[in-house]
Protein backbone atom coordinates (compact mmCIF):
# COMPACT_ATOMS: atom_id res chain seq x y z
CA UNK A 1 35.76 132.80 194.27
CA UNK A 2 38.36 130.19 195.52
CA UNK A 3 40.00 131.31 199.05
CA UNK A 4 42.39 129.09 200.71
CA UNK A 5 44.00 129.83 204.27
CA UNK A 6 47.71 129.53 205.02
CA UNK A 7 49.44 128.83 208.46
CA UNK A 8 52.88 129.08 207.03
CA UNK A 9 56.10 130.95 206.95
CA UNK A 10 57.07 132.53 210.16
CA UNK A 11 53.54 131.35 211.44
CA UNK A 12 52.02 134.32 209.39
CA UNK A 13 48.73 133.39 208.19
CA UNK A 14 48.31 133.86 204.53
CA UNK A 15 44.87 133.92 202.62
CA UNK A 16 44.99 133.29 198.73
CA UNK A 17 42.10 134.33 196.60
CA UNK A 18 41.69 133.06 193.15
CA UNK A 19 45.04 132.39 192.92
CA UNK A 20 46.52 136.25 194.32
CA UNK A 21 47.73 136.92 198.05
CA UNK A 22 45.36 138.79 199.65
CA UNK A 23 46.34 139.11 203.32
CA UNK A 24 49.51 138.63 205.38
CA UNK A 25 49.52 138.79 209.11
CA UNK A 26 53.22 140.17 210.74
CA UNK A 27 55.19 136.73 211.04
CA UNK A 28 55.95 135.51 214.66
CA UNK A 29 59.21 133.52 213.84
CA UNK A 30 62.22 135.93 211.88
CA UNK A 31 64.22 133.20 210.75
CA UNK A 32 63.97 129.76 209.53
CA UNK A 33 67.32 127.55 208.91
CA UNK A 34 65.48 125.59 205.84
CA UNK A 35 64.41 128.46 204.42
CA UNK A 36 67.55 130.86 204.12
CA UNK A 37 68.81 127.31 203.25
CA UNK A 38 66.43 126.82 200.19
CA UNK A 39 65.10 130.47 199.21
CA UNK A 40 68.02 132.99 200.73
CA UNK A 41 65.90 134.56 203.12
CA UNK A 42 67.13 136.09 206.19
CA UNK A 43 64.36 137.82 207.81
CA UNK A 44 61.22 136.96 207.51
CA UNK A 45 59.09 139.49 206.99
CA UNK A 46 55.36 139.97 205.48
CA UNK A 47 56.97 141.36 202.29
CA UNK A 48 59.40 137.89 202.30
CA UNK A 49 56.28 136.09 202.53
CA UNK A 50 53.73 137.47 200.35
CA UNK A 51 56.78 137.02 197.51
CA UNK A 52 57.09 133.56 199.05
CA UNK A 53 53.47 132.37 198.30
CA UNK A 54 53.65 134.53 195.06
CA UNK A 55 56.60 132.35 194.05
CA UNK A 56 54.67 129.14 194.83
CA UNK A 57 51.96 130.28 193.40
CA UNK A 58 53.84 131.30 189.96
CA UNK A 59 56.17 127.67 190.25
CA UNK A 60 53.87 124.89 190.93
CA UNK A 61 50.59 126.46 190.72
CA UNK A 62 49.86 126.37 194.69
CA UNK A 63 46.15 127.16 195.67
CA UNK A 64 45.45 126.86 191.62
CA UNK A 65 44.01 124.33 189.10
CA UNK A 66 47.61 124.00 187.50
CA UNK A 67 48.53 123.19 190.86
CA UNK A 68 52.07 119.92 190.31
CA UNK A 69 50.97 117.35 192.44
CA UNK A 70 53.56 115.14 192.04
CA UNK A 71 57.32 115.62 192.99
CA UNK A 72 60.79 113.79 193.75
CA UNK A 73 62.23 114.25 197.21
CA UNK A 74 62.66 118.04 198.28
CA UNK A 75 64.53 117.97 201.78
CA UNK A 76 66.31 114.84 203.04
CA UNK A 77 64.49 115.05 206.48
CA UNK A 78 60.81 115.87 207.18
CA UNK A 79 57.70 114.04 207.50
CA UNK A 80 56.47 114.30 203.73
CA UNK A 81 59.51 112.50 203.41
CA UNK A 82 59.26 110.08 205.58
CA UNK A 83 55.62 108.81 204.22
CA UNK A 84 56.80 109.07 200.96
CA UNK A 85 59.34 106.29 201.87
CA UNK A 86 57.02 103.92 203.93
CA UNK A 87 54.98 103.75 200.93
CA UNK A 88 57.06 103.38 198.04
CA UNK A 89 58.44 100.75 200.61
CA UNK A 90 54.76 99.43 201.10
CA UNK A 91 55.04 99.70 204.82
CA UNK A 92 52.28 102.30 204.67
CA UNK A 93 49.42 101.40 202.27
CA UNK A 94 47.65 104.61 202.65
CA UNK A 95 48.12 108.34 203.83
CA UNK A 96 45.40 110.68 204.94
CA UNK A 97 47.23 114.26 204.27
CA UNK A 98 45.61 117.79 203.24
CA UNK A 99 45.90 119.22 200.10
CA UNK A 100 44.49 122.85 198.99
CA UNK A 101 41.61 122.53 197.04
CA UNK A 102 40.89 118.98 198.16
CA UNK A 103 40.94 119.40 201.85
CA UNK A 104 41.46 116.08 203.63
CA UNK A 105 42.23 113.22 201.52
CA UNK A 106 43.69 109.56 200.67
CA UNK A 107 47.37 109.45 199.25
CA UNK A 108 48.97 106.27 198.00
CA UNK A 109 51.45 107.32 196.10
CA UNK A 110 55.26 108.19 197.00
CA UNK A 111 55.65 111.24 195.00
CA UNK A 112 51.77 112.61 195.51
CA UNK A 113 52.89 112.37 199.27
CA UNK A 114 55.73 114.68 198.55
CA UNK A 115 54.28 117.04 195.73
CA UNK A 116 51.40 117.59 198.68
CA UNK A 117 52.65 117.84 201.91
CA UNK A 118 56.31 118.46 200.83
CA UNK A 119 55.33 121.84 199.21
CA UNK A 120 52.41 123.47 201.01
CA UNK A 121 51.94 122.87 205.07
CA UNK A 122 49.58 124.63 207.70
CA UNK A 123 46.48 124.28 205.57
CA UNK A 124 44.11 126.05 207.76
CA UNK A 125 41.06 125.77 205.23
CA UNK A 126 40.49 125.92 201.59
CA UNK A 127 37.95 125.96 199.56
CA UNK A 128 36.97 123.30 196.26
CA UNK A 129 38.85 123.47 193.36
CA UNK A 130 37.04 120.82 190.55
CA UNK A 131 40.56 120.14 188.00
CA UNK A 132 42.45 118.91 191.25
CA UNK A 133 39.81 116.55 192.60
CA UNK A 134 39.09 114.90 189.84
CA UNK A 135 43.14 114.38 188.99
CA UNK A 136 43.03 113.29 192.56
CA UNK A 137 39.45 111.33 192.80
CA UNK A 138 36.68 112.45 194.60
CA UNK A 139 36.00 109.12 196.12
CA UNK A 140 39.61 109.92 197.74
CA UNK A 141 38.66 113.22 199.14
CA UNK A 142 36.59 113.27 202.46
CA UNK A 143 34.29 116.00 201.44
CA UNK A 144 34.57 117.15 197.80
CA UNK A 145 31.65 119.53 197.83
CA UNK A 146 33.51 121.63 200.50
CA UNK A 147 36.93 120.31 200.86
CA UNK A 148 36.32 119.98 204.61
CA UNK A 149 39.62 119.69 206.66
CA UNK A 150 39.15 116.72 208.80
CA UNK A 151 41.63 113.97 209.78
CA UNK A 152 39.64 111.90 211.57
CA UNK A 153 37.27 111.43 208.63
CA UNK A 154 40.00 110.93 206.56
CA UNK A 155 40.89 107.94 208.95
CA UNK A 156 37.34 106.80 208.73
CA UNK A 157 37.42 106.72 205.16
CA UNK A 158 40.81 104.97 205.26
CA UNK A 159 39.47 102.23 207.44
CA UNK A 160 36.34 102.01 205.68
CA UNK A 161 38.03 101.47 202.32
CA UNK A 162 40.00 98.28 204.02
CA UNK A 163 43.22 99.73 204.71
CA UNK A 164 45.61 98.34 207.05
CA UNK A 165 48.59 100.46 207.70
CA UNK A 166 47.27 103.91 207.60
CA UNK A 167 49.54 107.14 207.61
CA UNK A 168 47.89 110.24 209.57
CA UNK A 169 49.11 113.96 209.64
CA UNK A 170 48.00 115.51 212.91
CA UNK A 171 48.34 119.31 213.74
CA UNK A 172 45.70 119.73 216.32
CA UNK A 173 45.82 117.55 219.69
CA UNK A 174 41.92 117.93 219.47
CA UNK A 175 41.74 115.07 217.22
CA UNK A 176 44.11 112.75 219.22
CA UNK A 177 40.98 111.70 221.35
CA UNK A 178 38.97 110.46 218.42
CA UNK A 179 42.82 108.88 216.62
CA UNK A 180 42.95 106.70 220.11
CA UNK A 181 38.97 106.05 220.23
CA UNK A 182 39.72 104.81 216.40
CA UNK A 183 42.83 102.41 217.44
CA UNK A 184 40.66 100.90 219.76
CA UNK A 185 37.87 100.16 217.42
CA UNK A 186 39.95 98.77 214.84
CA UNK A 187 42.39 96.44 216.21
CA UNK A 188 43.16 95.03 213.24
CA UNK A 189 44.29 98.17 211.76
CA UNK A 190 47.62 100.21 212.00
CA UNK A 191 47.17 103.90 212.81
CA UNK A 192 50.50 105.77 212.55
CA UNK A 193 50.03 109.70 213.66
CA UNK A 194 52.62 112.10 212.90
CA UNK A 195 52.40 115.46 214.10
CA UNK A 196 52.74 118.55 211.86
CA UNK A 197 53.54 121.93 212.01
CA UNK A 198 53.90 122.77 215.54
CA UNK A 199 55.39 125.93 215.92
CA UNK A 200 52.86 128.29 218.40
CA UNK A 201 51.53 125.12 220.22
CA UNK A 202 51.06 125.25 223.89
CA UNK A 203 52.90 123.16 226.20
CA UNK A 204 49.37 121.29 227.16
CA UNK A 205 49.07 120.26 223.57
CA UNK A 206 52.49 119.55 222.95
CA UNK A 207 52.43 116.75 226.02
CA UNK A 208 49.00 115.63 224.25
CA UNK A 209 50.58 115.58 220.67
CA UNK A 210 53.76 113.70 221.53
CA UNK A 211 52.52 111.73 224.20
CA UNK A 212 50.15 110.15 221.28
CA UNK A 213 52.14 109.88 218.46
CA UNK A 214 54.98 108.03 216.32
CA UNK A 215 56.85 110.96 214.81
CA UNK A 216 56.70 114.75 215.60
CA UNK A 217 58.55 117.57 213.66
CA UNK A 218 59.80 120.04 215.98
CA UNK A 219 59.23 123.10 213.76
CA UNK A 220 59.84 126.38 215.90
CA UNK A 221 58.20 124.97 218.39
CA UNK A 222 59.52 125.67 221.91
CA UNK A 223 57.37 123.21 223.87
CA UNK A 224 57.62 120.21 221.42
CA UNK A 225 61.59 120.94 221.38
CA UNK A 226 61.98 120.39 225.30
CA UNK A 227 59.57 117.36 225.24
CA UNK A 228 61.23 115.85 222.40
CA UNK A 229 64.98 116.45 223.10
CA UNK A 230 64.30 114.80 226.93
CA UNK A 231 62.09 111.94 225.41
CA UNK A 232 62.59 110.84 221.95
CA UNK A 233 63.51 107.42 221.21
CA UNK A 234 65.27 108.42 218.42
CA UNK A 235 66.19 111.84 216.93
CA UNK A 236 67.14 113.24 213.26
CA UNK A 237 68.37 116.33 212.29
CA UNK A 238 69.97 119.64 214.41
CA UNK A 239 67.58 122.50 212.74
CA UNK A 240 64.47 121.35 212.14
CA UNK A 241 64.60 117.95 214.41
CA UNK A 242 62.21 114.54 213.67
CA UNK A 243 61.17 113.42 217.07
CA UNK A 244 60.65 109.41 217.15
CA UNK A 245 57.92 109.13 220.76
CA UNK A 246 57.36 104.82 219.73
CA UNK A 247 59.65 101.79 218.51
CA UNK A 248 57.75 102.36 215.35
CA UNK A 249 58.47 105.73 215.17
CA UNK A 250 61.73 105.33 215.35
CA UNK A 251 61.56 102.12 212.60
CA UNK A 252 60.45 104.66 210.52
CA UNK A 253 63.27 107.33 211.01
CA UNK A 254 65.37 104.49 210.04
CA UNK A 255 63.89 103.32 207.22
CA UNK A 256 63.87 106.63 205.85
CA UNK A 257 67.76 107.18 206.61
CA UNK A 258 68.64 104.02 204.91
CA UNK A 259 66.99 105.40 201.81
CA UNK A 260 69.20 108.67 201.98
CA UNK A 261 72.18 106.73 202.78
CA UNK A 262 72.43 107.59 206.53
CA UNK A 263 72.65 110.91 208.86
CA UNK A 264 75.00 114.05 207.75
CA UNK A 265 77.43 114.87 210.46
CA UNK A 266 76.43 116.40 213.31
CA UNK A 267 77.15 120.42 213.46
CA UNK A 268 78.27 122.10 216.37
CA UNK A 269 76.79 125.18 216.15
CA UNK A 270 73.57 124.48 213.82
CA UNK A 271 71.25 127.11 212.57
CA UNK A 272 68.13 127.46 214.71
CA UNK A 273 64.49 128.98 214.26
CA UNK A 274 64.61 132.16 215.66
CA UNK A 275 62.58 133.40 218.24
CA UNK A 276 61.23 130.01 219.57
CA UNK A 277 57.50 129.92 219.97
């Protein structure tokens, strides 16, 4: 039996057995702008999730072996998207992202970036599954007997491989220590963190998350919002804001709005997460 852990809409966590939803927790957050955007829904509620992850499960195979890796751009903003671009642009040679049924692993492709992290997010833990590793490579994954979760292994790997300009989605400011310790140790090689899926994260680990990174989503995160909006070097979007905290950061925001042909026009009243937490 397959089970794979979910940190997802609404901050419920999901689990997934063998490819059926087998537990929803009572969401914290009752409204996201990019999802009654994208799906319609207005409240979020267990029900609204569980059909959610049934949909995913049912369109691209999430937590399955039929699991679509690959995909074109989905939003015009978020960090999925941004990687995508740096590579395809070669600015990035590598990406160490999560993936169900792979755990932590090495991306270097534009649309793998997005058909991974642009579809599924929060990965909390997962458990093997043997068609997607070996589409993906197991001498890409960091542990393909368990599909361990682990970024700074994934860097490790990265580095040991010879990469130069390495990618690195962060959700836990536990692993900033080791990211820096790794900078340090490797001079010669580019670590770029961005931070992920931040909604519910205190404001200790928010000032350790942005205070250590190049690009931070905001989520429906209250703490990351008030850091970010005060600090960022450069901001994009209203809803769902991309926090730049370094010059590179911020190179990167650009590049990626270049790509899309610039920012849409700012909205006076835009659609917020609602509550904040």
């Amino acid at each position: 039996m397959d089970e794979h852990i979910i940190d997802g809409l609404g901050k419920s966590i999901i689990t997934i057995r063998d490819g059926k939803v087998v537990n929803v927790t009572e969401p914290k957050v009752k409204y996201c702008p990019l999802f009654d955007h994208h799906r319609g829904i207005k409240e979020i509620t267990k029900e609204e999730v569980k059909n959610n992850m049934e949909f995913r499960i049912k369109d691209f195979g999430m937590c399955t072996k039929n699991r679509q890796l690959k995909m074109k751009d989905y939003l015009s903003f978020g960090i999925s998207e941004i990687i995508s671009t740096l590579i395809e642009k070669e600015i990035i040679d590598c990406a160490v992202m999560v993936c169900e049924g792979c755990g932590t692993l090495l991306v270097f492709e534009s649309e793998l970036v997005q058909g991974i992290g642009g579809r599924v997010s929060g990965l909390v833990k997962t458990s093997p599954i043997p068609e997607l590793i070996e589409e993906l490579g197991s001498e890409n994954i960091v542990n393909p007997e368990t599909a361990e979760i682990n970024q700074i292994a994934g860097v490790k790997k990265a580095i040991e491989k010879g990469y130069k300009n390495i990618a690195v989605t962060i959700a836990l400011a536990n692993d900033i220590e080791e990211i820096n310790k790794l900078k340090k140790e490797n001079t010669n090689v580019n670590i770029y963190v961005f931070v992920v899926h931040t909604t519910g994260v205190s404001p200790e680990d928010a000032r350790i998350l942005f205070d250590n990174c190049d690009v931070a989503t905001a989520c429906a995160s209250k703490s990351i919002r008030e850091i970010g909006d005060k600090e960022s070097l450069k901001t994009v979007g209203q809803s769902i804001p991309i926090y730049a905290k370094t010059e590179k950061g911020k190179e990167f925001l650009e590049v990626r709005l270049e790509k899309i042909g610039g920012e849409k026009p700012k909205k006076d009243n835009p659609d917020l997460p609602y509550p904040m937490v």
